[in-house]
N, C-alpha and C. Protein backbone atom coordinates (compact mmCIF):
# COMPACT_ATOMS: atom_id res chain seq x y z
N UNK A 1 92.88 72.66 112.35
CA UNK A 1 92.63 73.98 112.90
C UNK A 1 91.76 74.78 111.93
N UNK A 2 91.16 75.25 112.48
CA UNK A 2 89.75 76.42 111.52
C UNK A 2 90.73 77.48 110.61
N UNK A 3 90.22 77.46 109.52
CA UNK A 3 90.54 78.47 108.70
C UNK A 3 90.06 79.67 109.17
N UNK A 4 88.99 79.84 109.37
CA UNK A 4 88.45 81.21 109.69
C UNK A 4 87.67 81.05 111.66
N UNK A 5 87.20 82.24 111.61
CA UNK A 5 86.40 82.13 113.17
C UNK A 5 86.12 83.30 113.19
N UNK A 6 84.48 83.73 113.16
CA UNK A 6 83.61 84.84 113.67
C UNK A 6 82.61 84.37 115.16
N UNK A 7 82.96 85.18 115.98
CA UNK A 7 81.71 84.79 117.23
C UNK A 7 82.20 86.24 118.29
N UNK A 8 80.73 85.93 119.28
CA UNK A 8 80.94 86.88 120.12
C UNK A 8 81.36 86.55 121.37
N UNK A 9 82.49 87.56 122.14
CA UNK A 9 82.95 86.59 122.65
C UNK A 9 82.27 87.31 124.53
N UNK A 10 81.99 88.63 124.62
CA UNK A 10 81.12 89.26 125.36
C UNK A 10 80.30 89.91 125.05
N UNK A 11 79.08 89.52 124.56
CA UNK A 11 77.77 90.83 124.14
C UNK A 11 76.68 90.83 124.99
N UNK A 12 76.97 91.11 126.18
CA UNK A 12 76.00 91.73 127.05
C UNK A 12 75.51 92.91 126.80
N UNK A 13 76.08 93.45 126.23
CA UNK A 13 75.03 94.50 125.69
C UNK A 13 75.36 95.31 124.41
N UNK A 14 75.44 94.00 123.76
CA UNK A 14 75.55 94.26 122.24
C UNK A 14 73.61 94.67 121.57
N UNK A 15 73.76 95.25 121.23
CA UNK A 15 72.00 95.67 120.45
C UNK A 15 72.14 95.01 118.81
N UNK A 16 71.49 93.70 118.83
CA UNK A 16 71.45 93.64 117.24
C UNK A 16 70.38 94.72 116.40
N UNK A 17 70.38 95.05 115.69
CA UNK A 17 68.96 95.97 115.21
C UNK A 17 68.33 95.59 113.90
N UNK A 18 67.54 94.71 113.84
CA UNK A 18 67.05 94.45 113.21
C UNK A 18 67.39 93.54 112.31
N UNK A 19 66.94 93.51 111.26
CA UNK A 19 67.72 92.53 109.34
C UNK A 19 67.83 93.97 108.95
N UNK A 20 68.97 93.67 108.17
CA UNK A 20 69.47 94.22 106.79
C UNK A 20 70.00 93.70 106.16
N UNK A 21 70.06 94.39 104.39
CA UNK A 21 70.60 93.58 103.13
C UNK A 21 72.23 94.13 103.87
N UNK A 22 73.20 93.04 103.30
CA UNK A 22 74.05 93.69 102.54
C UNK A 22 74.38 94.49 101.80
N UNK A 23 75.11 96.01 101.57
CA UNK A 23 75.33 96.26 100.45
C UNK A 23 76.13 95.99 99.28
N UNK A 24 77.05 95.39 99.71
CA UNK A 24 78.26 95.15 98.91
C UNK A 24 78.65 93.59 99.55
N UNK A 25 79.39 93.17 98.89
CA UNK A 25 80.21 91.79 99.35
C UNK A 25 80.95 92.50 100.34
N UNK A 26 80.56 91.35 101.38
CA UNK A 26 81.69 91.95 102.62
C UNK A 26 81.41 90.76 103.45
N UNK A 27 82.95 90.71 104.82
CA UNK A 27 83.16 89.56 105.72
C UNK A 27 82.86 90.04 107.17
N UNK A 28 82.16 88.81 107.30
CA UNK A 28 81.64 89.07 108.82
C UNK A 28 82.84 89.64 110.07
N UNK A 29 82.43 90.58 110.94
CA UNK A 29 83.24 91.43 111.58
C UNK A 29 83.59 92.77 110.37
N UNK A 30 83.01 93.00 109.56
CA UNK A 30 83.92 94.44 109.03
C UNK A 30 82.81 95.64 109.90
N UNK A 31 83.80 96.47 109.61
CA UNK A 31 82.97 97.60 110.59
C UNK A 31 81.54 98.46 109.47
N UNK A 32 81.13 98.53 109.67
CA UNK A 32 79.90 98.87 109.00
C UNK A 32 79.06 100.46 109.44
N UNK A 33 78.25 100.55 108.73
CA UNK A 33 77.17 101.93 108.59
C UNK A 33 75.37 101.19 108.69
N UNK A 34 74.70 101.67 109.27
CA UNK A 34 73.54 101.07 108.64
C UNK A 34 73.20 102.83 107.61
N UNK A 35 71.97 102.02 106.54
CA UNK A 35 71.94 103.12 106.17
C UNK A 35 70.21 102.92 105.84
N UNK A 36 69.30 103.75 106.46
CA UNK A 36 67.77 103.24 106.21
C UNK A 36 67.50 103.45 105.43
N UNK A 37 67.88 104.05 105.02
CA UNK A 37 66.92 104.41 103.77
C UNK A 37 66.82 103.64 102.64
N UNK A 38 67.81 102.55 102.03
CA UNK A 38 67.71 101.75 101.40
C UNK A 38 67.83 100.17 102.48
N UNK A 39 67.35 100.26 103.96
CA UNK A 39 67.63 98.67 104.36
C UNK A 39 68.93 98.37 103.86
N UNK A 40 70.19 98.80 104.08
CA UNK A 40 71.73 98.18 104.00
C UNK A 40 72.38 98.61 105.17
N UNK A 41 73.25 97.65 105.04
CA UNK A 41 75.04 97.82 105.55
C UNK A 41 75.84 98.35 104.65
N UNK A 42 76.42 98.97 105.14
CA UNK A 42 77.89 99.68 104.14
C UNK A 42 78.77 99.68 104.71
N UNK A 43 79.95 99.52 104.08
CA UNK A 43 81.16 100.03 104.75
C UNK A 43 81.48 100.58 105.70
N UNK A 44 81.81 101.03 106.90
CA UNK A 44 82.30 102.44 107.41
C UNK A 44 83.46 102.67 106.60
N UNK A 45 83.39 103.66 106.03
CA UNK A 45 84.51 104.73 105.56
C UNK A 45 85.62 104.96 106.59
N UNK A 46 85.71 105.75 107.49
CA UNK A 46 86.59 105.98 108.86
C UNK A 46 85.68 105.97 109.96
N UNK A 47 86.18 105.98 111.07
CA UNK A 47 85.69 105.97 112.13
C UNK A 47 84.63 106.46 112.88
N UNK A 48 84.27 107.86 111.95
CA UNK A 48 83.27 108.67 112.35
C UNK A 48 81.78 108.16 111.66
N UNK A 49 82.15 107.20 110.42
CA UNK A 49 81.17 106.32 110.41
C UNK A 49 80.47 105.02 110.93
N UNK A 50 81.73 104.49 111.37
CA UNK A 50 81.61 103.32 112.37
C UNK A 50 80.46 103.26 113.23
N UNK A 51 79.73 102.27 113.00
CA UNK A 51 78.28 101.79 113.85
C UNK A 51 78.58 100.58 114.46
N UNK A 52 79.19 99.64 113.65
CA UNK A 52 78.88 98.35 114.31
C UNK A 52 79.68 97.60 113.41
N UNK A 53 79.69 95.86 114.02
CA UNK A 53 79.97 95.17 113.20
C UNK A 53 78.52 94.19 112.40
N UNK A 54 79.64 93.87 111.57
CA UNK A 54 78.66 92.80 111.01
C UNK A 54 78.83 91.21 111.24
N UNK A 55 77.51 90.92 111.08
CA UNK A 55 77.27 89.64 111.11
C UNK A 55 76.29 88.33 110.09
N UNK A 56 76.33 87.04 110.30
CA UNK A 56 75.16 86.85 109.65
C UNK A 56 75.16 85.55 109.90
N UNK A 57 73.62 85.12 110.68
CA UNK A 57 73.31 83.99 111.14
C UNK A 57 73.47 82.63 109.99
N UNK A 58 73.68 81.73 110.02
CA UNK A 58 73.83 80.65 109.39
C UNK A 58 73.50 79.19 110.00
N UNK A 59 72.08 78.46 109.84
CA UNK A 59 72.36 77.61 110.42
C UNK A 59 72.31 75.86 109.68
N UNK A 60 72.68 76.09 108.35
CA UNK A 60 73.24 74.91 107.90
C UNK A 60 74.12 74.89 107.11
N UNK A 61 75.07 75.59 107.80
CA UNK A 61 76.49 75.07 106.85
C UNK A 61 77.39 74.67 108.17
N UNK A 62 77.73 73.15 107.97
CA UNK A 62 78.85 72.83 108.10
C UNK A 62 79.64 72.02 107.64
N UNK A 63 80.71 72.64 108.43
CA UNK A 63 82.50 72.15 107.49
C UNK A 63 82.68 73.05 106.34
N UNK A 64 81.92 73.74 105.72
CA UNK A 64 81.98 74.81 104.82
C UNK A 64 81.91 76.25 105.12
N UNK A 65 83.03 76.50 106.48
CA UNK A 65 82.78 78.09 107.33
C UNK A 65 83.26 78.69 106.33
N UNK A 66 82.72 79.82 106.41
CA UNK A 66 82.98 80.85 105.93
C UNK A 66 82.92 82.11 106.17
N UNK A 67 83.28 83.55 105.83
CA UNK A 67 82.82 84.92 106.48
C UNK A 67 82.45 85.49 105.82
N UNK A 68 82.09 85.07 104.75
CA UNK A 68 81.68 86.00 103.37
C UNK A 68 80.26 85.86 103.46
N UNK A 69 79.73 87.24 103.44
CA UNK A 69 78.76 87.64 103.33
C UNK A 69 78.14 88.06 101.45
N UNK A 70 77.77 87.84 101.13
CA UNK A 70 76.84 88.44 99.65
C UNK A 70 76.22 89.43 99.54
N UNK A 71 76.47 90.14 98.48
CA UNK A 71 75.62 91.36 98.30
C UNK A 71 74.36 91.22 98.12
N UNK A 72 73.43 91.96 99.22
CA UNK A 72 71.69 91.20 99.33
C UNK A 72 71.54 90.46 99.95
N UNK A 73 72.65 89.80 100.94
CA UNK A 73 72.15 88.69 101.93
C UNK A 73 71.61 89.35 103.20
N UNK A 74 70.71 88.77 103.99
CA UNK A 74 70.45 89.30 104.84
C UNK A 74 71.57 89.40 106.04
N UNK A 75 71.23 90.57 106.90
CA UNK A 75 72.67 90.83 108.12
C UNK A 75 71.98 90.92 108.76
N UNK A 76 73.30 91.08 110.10
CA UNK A 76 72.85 92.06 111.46
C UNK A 76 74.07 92.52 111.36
N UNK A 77 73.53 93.93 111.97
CA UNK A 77 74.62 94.83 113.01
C UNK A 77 74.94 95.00 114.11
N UNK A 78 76.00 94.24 114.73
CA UNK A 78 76.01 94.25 116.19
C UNK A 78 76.86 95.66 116.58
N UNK A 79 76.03 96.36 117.74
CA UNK A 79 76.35 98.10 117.96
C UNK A 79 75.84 97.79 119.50
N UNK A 80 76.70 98.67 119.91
CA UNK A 80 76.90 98.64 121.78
C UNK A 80 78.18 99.03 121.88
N UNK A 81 78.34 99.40 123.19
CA UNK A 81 79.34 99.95 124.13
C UNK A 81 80.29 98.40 124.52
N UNK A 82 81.45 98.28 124.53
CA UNK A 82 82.14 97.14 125.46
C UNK A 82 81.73 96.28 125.00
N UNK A 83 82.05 95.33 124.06
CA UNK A 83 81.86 94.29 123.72
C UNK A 83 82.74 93.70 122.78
N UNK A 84 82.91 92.54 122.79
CA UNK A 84 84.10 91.86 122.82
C UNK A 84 83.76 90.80 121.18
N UNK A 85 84.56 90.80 119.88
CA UNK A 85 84.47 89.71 118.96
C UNK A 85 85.24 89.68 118.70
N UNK A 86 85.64 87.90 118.57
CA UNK A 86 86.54 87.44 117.65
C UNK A 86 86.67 86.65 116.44
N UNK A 87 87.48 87.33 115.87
CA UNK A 87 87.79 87.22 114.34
C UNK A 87 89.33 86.33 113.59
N UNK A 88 89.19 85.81 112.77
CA UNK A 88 90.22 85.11 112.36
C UNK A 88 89.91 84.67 110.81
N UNK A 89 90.45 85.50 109.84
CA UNK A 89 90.54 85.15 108.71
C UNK A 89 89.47 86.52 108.27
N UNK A 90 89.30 87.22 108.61
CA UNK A 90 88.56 88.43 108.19
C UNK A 90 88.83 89.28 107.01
N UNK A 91 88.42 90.36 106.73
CA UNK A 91 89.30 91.64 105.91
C UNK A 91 90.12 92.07 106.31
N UNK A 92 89.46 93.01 107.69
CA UNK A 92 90.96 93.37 108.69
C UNK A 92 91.60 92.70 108.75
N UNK A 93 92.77 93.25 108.78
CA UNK A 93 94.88 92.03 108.90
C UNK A 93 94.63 92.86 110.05
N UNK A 94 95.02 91.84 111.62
CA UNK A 94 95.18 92.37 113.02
C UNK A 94 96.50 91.17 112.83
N UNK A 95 97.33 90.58 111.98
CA UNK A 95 98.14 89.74 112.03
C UNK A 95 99.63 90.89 112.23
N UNK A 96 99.16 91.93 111.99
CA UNK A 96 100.73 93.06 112.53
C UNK A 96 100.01 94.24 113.53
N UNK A 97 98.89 93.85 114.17
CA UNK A 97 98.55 94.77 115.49
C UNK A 97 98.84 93.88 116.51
N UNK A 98 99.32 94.29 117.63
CA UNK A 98 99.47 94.11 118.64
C UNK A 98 98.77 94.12 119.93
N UNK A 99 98.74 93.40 120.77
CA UNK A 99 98.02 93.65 121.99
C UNK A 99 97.60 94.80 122.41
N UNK A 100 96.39 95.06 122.44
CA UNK A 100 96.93 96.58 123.18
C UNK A 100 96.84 97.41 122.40
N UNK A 101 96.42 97.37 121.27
CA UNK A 101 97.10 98.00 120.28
C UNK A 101 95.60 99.01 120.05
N UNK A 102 95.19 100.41 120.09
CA UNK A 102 94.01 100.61 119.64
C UNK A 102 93.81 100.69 117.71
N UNK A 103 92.73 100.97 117.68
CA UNK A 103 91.87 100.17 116.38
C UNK A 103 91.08 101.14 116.06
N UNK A 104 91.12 102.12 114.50
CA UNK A 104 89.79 103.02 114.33
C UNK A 104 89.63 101.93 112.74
N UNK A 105 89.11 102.65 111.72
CA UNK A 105 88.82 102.24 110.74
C UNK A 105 88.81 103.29 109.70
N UNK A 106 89.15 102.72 108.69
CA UNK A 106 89.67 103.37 107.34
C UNK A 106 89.46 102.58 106.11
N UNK A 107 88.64 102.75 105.44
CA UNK A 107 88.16 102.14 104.03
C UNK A 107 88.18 100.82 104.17
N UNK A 108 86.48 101.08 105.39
CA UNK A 108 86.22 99.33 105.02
C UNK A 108 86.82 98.48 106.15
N UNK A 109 88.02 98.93 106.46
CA UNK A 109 88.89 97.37 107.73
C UNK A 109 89.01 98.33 108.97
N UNK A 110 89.07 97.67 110.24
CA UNK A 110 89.93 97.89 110.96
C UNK A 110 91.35 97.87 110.45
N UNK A 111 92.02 99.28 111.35
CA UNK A 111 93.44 99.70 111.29
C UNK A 111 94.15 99.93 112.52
N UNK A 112 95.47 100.86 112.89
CA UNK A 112 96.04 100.83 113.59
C UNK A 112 96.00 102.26 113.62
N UNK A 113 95.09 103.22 115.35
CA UNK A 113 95.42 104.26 115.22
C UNK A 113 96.59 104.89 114.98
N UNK A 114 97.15 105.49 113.66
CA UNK A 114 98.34 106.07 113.84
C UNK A 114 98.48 107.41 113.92
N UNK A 115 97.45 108.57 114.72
CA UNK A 115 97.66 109.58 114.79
C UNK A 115 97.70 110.78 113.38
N UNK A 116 97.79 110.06 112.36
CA UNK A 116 97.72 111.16 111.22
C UNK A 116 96.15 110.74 110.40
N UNK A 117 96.73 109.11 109.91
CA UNK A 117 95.32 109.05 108.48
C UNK A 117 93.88 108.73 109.88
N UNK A 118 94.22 108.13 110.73
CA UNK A 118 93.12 107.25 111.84
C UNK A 118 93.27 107.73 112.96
N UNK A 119 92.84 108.77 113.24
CA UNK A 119 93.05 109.67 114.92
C UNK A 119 92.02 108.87 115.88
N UNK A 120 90.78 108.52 115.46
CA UNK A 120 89.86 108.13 116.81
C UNK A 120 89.51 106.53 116.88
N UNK A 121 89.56 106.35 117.99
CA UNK A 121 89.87 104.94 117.72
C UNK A 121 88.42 104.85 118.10
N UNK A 122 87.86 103.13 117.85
CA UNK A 122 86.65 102.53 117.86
C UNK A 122 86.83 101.24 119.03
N UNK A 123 87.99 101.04 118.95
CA UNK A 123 88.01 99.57 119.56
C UNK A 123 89.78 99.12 119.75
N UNK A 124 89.92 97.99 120.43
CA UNK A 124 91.23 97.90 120.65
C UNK A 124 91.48 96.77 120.41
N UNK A 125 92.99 95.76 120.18
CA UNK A 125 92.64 94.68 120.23
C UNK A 125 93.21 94.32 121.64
N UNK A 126 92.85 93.11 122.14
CA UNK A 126 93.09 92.64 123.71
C UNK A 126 93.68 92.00 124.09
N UNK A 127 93.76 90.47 122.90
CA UNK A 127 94.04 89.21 122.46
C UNK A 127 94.63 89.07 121.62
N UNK A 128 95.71 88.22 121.68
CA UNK A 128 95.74 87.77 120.08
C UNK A 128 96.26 86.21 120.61
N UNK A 129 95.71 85.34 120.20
CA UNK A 129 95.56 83.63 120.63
C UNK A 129 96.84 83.08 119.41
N UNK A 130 97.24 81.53 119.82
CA UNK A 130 98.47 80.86 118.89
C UNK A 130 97.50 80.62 117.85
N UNK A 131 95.98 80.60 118.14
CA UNK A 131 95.50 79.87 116.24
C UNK A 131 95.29 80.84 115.47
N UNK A 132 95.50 81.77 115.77
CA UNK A 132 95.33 83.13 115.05
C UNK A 132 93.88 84.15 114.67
N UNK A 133 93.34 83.54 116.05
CA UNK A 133 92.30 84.48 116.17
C UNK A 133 92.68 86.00 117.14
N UNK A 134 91.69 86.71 117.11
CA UNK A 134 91.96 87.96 117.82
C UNK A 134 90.71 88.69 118.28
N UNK A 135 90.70 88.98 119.56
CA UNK A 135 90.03 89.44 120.16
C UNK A 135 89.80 90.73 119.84
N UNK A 136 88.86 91.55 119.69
CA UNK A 136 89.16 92.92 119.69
C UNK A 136 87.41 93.67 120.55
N UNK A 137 88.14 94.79 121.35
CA UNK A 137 86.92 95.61 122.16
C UNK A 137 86.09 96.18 121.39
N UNK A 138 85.13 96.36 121.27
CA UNK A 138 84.33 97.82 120.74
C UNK A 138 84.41 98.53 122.02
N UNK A 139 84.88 99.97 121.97
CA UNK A 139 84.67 100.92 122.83
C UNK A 139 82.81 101.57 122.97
């Protein structure tokens, strides 16, 4: 069984936008910022920064998956309305969210709206599968 798993699982109208560096070490699916002015990804901080997720094409590694992205590697940001990725072995822990469960972000991961630190949510999760991947919406 896969250690990890990044893919999309509905992006009909996901908008990739362009390349960007990395800014920091970070794993594919974290919620992200673009920021132009230096060509990066960043973090989203909370929710009100939230743009998108991240990603990053790879096409010769295998048997050596991984989600780790490098600081300076090239990305994408996948940003759109309704669209659907799943993740397994990420930053975000969705291993104690629940179905159903909505999703804003707080330093860096998806979290669990709880009404005080994470009021607006970004996304929900939908899924959660026996291999321990998890579906989650972008709103």
């Amino acid at each position: 069984m896969n250690k990890v798993a990044f893919y999309y699982r509905k992006d009909l109208n996901v908008t990739k936008h362009g390349e960007y560096k990395a800014g920091s070490d970070m794993k594919m699916g974290d919620p992200v910022r673009r920021d132009d002015a230096t060509g990066t990804l960043v973090l989203a901080q909370n929710s009100d920064e939230f743009e998108g997720i991240v990603d990053a094409v790879r096409w010769n590694v295998q048997g050596g998956d991984t989600l780790d992205i490098k600081k300076d590697e090239i990305c994408r940001v996948g940003v759109g309305v309704d669209y659907e990725f799943v993740v397994k072995g990420g930053s975000s822990d969705f291993s104690s969210i629940n179905e159903n469960t909505e999703v804003g972000v707080n330093a860096g991961k998806f979290v669990i709206v709880d009404g005080t630190t994470v009021t607006k949510a970004v996304g929900k999760v939908i899924k959660k599968f026996d291999s321990g991947e998890v579906v989650v919406r972008i709103y």
